[in-house]
N, C-alpha and C. Protein backbone atom coordinates (compact mmCIF):
# COMPACT_ATOMS: atom_id res chain seq x y z
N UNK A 1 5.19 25.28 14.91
CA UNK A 1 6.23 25.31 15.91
C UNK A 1 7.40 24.47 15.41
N UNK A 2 8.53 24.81 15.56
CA UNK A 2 9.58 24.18 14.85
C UNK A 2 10.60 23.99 16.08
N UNK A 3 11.38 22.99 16.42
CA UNK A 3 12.26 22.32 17.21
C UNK A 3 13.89 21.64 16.59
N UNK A 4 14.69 22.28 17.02
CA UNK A 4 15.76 21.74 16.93
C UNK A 4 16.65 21.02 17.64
N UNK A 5 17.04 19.91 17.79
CA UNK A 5 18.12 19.17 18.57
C UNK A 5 18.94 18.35 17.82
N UNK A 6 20.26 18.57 17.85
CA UNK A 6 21.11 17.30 17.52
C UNK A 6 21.41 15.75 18.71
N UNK A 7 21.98 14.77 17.92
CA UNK A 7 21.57 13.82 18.53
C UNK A 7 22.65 12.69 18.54
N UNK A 8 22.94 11.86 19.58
CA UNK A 8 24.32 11.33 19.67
C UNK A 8 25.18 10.89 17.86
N UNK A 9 24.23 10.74 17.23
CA UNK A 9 25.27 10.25 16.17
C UNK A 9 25.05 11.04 15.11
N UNK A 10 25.28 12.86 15.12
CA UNK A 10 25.53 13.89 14.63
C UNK A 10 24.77 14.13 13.62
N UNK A 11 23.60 13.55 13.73
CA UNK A 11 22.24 14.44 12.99
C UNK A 11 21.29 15.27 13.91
N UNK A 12 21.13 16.07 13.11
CA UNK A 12 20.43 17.54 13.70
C UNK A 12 18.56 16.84 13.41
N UNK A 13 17.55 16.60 14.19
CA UNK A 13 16.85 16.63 13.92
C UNK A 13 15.66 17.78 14.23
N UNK A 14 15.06 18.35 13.16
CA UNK A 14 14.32 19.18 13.49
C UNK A 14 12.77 18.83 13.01
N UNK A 15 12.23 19.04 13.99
CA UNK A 15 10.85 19.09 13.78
C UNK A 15 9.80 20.13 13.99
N UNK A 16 8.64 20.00 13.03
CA UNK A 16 7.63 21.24 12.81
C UNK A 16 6.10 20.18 13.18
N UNK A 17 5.70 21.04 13.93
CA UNK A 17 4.05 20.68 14.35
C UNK A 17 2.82 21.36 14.47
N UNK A 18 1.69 20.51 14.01
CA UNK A 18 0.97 21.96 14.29
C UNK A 18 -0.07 21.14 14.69
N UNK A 19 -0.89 21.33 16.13
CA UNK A 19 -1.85 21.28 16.97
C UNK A 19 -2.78 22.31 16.61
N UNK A 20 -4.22 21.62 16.68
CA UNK A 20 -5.33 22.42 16.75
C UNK A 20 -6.51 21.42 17.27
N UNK A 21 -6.90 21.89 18.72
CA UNK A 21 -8.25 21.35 19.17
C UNK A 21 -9.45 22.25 19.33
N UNK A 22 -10.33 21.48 19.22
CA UNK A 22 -11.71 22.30 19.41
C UNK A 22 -12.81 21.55 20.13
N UNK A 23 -13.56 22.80 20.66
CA UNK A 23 -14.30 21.86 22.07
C UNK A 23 -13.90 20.48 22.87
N UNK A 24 -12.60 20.76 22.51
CA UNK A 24 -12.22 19.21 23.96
C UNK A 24 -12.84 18.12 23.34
N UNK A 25 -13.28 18.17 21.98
CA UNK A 25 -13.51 16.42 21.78
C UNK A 25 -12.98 16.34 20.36
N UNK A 26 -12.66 17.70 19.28
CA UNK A 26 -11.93 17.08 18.22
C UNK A 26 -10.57 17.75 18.26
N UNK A 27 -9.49 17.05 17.16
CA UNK A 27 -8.43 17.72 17.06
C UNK A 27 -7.46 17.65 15.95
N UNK A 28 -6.92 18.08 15.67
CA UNK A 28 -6.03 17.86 14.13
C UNK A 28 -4.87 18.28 14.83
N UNK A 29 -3.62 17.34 14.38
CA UNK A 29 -2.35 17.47 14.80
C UNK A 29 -1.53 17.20 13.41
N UNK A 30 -0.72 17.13 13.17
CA UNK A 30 0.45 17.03 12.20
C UNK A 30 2.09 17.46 12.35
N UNK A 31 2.63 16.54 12.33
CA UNK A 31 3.94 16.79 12.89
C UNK A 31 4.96 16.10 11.49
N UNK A 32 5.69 16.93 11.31
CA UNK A 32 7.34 16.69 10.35
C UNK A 32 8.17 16.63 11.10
N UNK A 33 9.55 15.65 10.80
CA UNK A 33 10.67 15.15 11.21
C UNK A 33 11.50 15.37 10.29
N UNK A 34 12.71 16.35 10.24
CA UNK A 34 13.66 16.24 9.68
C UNK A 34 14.65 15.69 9.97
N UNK A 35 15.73 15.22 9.33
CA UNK A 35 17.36 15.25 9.80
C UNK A 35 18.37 15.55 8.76
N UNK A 36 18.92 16.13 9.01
CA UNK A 36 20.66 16.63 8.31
C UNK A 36 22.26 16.30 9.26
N UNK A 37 22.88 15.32 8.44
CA UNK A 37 24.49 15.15 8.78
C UNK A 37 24.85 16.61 8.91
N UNK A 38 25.82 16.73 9.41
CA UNK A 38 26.94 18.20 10.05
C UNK A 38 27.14 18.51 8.31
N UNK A 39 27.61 17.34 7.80
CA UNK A 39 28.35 17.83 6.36
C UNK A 39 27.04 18.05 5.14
N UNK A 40 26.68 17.78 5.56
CA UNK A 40 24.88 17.79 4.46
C UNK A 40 24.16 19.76 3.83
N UNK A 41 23.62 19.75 3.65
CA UNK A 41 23.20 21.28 3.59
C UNK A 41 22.00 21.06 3.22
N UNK A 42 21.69 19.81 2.78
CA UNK A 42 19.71 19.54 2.98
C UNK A 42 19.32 19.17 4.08
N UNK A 43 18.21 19.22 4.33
CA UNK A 43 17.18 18.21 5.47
C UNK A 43 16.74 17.66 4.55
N UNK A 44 16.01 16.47 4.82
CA UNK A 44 15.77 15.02 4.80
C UNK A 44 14.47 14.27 5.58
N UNK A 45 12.95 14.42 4.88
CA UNK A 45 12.08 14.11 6.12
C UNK A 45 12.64 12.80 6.40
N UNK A 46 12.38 12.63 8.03
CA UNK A 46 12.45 11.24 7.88
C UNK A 46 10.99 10.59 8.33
N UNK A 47 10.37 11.52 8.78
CA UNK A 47 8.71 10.89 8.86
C UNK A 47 7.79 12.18 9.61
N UNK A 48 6.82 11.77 8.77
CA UNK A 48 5.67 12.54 8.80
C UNK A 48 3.96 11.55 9.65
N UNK A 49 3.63 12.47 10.66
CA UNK A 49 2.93 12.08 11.63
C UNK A 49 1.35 12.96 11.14
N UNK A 50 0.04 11.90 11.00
CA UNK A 50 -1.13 13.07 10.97
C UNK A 50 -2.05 12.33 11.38
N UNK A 51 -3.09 13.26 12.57
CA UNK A 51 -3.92 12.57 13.37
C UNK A 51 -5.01 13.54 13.17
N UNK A 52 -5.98 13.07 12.95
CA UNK A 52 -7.38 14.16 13.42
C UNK A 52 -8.28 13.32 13.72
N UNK A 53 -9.34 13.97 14.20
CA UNK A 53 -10.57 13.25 14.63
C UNK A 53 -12.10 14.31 15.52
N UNK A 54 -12.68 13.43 15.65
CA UNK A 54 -13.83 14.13 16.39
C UNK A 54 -14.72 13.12 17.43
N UNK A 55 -13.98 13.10 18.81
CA UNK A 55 -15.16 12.05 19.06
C UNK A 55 -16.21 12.22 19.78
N UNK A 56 -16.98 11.37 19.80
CA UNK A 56 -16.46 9.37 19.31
C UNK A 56 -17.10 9.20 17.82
N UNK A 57 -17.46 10.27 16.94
CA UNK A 57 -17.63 9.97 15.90
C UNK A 57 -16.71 9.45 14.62
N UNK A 58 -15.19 9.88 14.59
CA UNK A 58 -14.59 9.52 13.83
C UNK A 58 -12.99 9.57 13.96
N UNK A 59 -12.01 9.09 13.89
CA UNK A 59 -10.29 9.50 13.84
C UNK A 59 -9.80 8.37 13.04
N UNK A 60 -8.63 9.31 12.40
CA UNK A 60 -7.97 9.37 11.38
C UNK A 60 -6.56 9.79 11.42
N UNK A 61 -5.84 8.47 11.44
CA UNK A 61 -4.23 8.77 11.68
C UNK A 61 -3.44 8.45 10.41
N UNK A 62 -2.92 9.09 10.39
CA UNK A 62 -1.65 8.85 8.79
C UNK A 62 -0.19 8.89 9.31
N UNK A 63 0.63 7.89 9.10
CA UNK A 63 1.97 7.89 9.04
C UNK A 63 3.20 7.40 7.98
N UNK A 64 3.97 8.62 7.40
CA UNK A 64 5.01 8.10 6.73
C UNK A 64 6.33 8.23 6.63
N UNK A 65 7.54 7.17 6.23
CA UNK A 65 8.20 7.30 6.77
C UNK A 65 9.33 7.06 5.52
N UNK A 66 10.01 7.78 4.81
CA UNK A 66 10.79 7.91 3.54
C UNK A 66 11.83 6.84 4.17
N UNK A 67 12.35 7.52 5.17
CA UNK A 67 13.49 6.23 5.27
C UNK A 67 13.67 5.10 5.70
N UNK A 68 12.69 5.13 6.52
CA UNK A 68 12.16 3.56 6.48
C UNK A 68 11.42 2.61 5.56
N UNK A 69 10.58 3.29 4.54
CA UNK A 69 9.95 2.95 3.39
C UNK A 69 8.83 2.02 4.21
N UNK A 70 7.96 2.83 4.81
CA UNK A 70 6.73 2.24 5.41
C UNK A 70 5.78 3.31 5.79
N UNK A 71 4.75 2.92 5.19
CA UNK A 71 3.41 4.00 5.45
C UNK A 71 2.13 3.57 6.50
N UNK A 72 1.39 3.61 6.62
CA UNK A 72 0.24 3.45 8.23
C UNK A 72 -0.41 4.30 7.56
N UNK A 73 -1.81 4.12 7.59
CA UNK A 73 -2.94 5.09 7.34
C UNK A 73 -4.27 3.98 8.15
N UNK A 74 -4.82 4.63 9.37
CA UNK A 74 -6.15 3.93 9.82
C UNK A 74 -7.08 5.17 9.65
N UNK A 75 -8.39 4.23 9.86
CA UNK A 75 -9.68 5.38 9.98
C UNK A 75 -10.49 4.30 10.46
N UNK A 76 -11.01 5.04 11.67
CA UNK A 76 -12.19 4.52 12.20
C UNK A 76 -13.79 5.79 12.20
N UNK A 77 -14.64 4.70 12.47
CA UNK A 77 -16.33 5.33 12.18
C UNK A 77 -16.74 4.98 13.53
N UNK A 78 -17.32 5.45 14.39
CA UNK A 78 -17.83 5.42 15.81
C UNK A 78 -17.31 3.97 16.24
N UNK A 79 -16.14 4.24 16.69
CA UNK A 79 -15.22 2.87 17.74
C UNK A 79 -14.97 2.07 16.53
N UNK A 80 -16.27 0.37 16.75
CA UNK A 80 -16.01 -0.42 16.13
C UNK A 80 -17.29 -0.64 15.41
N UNK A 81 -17.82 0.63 14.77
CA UNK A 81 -18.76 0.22 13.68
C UNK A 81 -17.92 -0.02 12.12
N UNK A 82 -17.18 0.78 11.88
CA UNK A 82 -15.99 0.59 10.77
C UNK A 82 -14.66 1.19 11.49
N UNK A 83 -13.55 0.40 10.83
CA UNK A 83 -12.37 0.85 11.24
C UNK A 83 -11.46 0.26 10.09
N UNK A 84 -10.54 0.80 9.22
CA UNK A 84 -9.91 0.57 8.54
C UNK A 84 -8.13 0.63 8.66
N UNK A 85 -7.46 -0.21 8.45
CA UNK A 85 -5.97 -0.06 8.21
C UNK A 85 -5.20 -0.59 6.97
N UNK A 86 -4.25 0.08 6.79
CA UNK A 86 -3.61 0.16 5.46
C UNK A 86 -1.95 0.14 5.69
N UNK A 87 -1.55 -0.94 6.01
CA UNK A 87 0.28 -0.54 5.59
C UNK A 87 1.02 -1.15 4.80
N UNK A 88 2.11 -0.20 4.17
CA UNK A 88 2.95 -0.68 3.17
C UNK A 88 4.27 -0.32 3.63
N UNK A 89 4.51 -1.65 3.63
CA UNK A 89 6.46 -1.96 3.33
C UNK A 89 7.52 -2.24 2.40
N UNK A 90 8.57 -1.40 2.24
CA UNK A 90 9.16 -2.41 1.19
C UNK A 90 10.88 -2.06 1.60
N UNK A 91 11.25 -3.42 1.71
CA UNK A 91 12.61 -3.43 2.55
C UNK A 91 13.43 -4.17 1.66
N UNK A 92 14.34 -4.12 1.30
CA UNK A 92 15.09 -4.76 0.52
C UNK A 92 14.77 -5.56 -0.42
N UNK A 93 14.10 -4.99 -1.44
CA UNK A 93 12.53 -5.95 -2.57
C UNK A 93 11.94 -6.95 -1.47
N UNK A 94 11.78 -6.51 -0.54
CA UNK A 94 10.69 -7.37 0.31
C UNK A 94 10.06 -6.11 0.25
N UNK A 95 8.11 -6.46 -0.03
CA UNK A 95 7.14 -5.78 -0.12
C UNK A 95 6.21 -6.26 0.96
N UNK A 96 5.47 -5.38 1.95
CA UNK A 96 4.28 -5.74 2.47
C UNK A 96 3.29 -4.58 2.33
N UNK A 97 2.29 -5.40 1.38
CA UNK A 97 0.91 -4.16 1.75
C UNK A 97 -0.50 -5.12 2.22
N UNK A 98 -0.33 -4.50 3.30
CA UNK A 98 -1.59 -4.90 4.39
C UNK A 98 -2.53 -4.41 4.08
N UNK A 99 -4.06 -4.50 4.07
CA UNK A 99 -5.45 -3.83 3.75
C UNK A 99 -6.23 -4.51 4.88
N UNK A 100 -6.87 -4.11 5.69
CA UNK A 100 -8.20 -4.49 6.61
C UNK A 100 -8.93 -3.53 6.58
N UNK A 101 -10.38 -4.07 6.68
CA UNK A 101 -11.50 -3.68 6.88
C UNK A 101 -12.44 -4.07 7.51
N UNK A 102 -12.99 -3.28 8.91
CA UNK A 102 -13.97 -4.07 9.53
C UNK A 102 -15.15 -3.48 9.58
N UNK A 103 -16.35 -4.18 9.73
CA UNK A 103 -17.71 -3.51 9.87
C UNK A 103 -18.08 -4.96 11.45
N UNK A 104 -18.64 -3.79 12.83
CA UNK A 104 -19.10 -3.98 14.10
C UNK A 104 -18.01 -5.42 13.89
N UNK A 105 -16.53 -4.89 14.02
CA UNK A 105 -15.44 -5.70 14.32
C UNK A 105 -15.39 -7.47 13.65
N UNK A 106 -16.22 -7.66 13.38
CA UNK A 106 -16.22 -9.41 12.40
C UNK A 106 -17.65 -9.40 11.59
N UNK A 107 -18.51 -8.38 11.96
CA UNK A 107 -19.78 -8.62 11.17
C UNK A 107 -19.16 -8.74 9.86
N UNK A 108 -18.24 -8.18 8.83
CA UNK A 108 -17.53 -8.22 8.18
C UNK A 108 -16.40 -8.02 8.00
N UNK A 109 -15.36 -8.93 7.56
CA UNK A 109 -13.73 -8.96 7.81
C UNK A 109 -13.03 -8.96 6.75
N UNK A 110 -12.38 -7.87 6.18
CA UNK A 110 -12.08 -8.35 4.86
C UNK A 110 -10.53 -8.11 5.16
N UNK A 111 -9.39 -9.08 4.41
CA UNK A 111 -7.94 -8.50 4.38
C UNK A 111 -7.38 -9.01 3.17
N UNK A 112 -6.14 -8.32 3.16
CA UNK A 112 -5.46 -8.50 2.11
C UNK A 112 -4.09 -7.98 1.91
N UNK A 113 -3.18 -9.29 1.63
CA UNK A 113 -1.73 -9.14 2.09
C UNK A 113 -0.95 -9.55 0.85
N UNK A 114 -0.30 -8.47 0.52
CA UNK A 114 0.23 -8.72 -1.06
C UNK A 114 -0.74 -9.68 -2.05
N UNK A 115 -1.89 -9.19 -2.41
CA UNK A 115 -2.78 -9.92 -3.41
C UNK A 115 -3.49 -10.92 -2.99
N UNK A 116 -3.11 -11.38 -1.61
CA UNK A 116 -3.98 -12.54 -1.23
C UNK A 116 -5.12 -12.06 -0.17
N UNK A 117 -6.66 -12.41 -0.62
CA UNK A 117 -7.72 -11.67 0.00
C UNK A 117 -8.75 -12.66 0.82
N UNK A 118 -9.07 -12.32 2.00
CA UNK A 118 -9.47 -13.20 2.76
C UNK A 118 -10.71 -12.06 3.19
N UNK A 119 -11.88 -12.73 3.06
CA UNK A 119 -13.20 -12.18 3.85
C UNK A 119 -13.94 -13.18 4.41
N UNK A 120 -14.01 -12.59 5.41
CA UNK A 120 -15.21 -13.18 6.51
C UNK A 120 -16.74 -12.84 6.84
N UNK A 121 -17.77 -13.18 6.21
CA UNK A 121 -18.94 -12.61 6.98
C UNK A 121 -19.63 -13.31 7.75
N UNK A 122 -19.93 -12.74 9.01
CA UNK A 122 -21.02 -13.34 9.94
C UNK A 122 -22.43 -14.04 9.46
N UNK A 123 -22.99 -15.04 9.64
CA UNK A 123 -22.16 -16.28 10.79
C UNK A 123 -21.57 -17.12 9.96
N UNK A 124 -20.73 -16.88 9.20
CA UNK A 124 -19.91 -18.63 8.50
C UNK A 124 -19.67 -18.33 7.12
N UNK A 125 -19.74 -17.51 6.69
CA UNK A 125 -19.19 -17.00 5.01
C UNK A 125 -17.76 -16.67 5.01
N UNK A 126 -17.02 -17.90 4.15
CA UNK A 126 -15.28 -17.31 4.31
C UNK A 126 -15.05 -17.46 2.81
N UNK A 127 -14.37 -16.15 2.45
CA UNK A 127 -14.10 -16.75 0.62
C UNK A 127 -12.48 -15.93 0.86
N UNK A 128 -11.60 -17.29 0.52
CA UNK A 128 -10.00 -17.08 -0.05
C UNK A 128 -10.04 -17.15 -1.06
N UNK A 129 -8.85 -16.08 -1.67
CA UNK A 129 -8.63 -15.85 -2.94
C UNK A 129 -6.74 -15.69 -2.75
N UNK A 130 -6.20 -16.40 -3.12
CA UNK A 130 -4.95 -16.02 -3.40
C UNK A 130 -4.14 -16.06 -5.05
N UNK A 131 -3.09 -15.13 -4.80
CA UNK A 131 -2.37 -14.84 -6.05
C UNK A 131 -2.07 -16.02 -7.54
N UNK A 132 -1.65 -17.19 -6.48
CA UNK A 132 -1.37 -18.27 -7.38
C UNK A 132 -2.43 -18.73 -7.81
N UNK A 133 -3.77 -18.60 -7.84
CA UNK A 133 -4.47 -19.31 -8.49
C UNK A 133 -5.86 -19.88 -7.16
N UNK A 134 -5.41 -20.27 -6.03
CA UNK A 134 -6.35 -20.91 -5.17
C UNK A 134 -7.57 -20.12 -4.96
N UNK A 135 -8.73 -20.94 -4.65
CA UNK A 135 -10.00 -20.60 -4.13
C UNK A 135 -10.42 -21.55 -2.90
N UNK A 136 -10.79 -20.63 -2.42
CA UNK A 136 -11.69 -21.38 -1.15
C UNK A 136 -13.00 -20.81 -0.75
N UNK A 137 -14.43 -21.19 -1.03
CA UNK A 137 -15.50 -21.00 0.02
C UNK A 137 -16.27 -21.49 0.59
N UNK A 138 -16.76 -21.01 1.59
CA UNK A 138 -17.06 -22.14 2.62
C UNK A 138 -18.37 -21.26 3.14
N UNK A 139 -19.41 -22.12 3.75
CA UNK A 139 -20.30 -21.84 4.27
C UNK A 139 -20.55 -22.54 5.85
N UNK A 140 -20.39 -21.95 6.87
CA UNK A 140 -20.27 -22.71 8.09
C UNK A 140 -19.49 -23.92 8.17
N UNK A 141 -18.00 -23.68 7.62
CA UNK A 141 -16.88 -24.67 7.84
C UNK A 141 -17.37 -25.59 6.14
N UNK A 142 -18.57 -26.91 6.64
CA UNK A 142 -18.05 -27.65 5.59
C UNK A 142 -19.74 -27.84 5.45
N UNK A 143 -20.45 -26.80 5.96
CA UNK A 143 -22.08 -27.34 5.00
C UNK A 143 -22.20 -27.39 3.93
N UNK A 144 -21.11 -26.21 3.35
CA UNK A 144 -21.07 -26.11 1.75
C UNK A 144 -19.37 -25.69 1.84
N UNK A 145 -18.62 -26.12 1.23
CA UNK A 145 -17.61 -25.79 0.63
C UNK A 145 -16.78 -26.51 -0.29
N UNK A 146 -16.27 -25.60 -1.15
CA UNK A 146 -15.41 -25.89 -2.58
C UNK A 146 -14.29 -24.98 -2.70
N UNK A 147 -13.21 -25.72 -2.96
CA UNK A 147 -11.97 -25.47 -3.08
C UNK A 147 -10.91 -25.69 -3.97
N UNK A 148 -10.46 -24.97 -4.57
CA UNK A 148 -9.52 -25.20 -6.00
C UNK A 148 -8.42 -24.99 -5.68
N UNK A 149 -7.75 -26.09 -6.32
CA UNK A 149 -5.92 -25.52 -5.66
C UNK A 149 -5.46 -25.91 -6.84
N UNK A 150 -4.24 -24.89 -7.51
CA UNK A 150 -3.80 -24.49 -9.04
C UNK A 150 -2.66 -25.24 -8.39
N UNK A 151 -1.68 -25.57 -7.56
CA UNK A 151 -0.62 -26.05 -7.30
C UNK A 151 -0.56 -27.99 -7.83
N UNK A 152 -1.60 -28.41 -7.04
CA UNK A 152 -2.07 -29.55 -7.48
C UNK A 152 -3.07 -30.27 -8.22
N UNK A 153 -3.37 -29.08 -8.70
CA UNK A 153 -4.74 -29.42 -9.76
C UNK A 153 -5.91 -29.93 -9.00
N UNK A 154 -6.08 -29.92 -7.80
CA UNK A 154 -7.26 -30.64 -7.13
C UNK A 154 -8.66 -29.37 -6.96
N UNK A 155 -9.90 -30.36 -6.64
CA UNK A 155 -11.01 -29.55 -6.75
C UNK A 155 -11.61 -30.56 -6.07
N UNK A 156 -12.06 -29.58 -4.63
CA UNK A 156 -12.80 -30.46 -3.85
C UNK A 156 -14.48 -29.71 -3.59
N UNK A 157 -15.37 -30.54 -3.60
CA UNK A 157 -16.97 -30.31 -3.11
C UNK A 157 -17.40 -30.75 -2.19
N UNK A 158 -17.65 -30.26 -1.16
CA UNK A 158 -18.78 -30.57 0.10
C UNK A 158 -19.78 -30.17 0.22
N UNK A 159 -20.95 -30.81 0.44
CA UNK A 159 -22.69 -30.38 0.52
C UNK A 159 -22.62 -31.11 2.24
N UNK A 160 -23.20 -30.70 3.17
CA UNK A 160 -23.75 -31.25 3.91
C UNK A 160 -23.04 -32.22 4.74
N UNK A 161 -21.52 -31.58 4.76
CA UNK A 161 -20.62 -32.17 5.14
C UNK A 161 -20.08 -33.56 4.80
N UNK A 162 -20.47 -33.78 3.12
CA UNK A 162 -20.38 -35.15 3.10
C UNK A 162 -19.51 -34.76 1.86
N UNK A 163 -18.44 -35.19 1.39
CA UNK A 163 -17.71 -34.69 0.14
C UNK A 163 -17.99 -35.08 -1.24
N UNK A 164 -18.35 -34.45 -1.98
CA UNK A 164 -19.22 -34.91 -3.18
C UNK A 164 -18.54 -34.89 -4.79
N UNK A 165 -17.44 -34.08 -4.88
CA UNK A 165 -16.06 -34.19 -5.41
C UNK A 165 -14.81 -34.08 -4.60
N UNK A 166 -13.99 -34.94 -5.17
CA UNK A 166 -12.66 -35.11 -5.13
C UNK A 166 -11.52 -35.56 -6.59
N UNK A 167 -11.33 -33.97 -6.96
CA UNK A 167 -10.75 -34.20 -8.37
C UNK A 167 -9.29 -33.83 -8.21
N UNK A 168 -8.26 -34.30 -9.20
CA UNK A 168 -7.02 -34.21 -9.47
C UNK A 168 -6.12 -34.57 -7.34
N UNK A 169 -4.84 -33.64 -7.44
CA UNK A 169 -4.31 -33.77 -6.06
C UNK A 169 -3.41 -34.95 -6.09
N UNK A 170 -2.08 -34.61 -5.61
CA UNK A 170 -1.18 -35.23 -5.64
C UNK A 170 -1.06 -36.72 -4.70
């Protein structure tokens, strides 16, 4: 199905879609966005929309957007047994790419934001990893944790909440 309207500040936007459900619980949709200036003789997506699913077993949305320079892609697995998201930005050499991943919403947490990766597992497992060099893991806060930081050269050890190194650090 294709749609045309122009719009107060003299782009024509037209859009194409295409719907398809079945038995009232799944459905696949997909929709295009064009636009063209009066003086132009191309169209121009300016974003592209895609959803399917089946529930409550699974859905799956995709979004992108050329002129905004930002993409969206989730997927989920029955609600909150897995659910995944993915977006990327990039705005004036500013970059964002987002990554999450969940399993039964924190049983496992993993993210990751321009190179820096953070996971969580139930009950008390946290391991940071970032770009510059740092580490962090930890076992229920401070029963066990060790931490490296490349900025200040320091390296710290905890057993049993009692600190057992303390190296370099400004």
């Amino acid at each position: 199905k294709w749609e045309s309207s122009p719009d107060s500040s003299g782009l024509l936007k037209t859009t194409a879609s295409n719907k398809l459900r079945y038995l009232m619980l799944g459905w696949s949709e997909e929709r295009w966005r064009y636009s063209r200036l009066d003086r132009e003789d191309e169209d121009r997506l300016t974003d592209h929309h895609q959803s399917d699913g089946f529930f409550p077993l699974w859905q799956h949305k995709f979004y992108d957007s050329p002129v905004k320079d930002e993409q969206t892609e989730s997927f989920e697995v029955l609600g909150a047994l897995y659910d995944s998201l993915h977006e990327r930005r990039v705005k004036e050499d500013v970059s964002n790419d987002y990554l999450r991943r969940r399993v039964l919403w924190r049983l496992y947490h993993y993210e990751k934001l321009n190179g820096d990766v953070s996971v969580d597992i139930f009950p008390g497992i946290t391991v940071d990893t970032y770009k510059n060099g740092y580490h962090k893991s930890s076992f229920l806060w401070r029963v066990f944790r060790y931490e490296k930081d490349p900025d200040d050269g320091s390296r710290k050890l905890d057993l049993l909440f009692i600190p057992l190194l303390r190296v370099g650090g400004k």
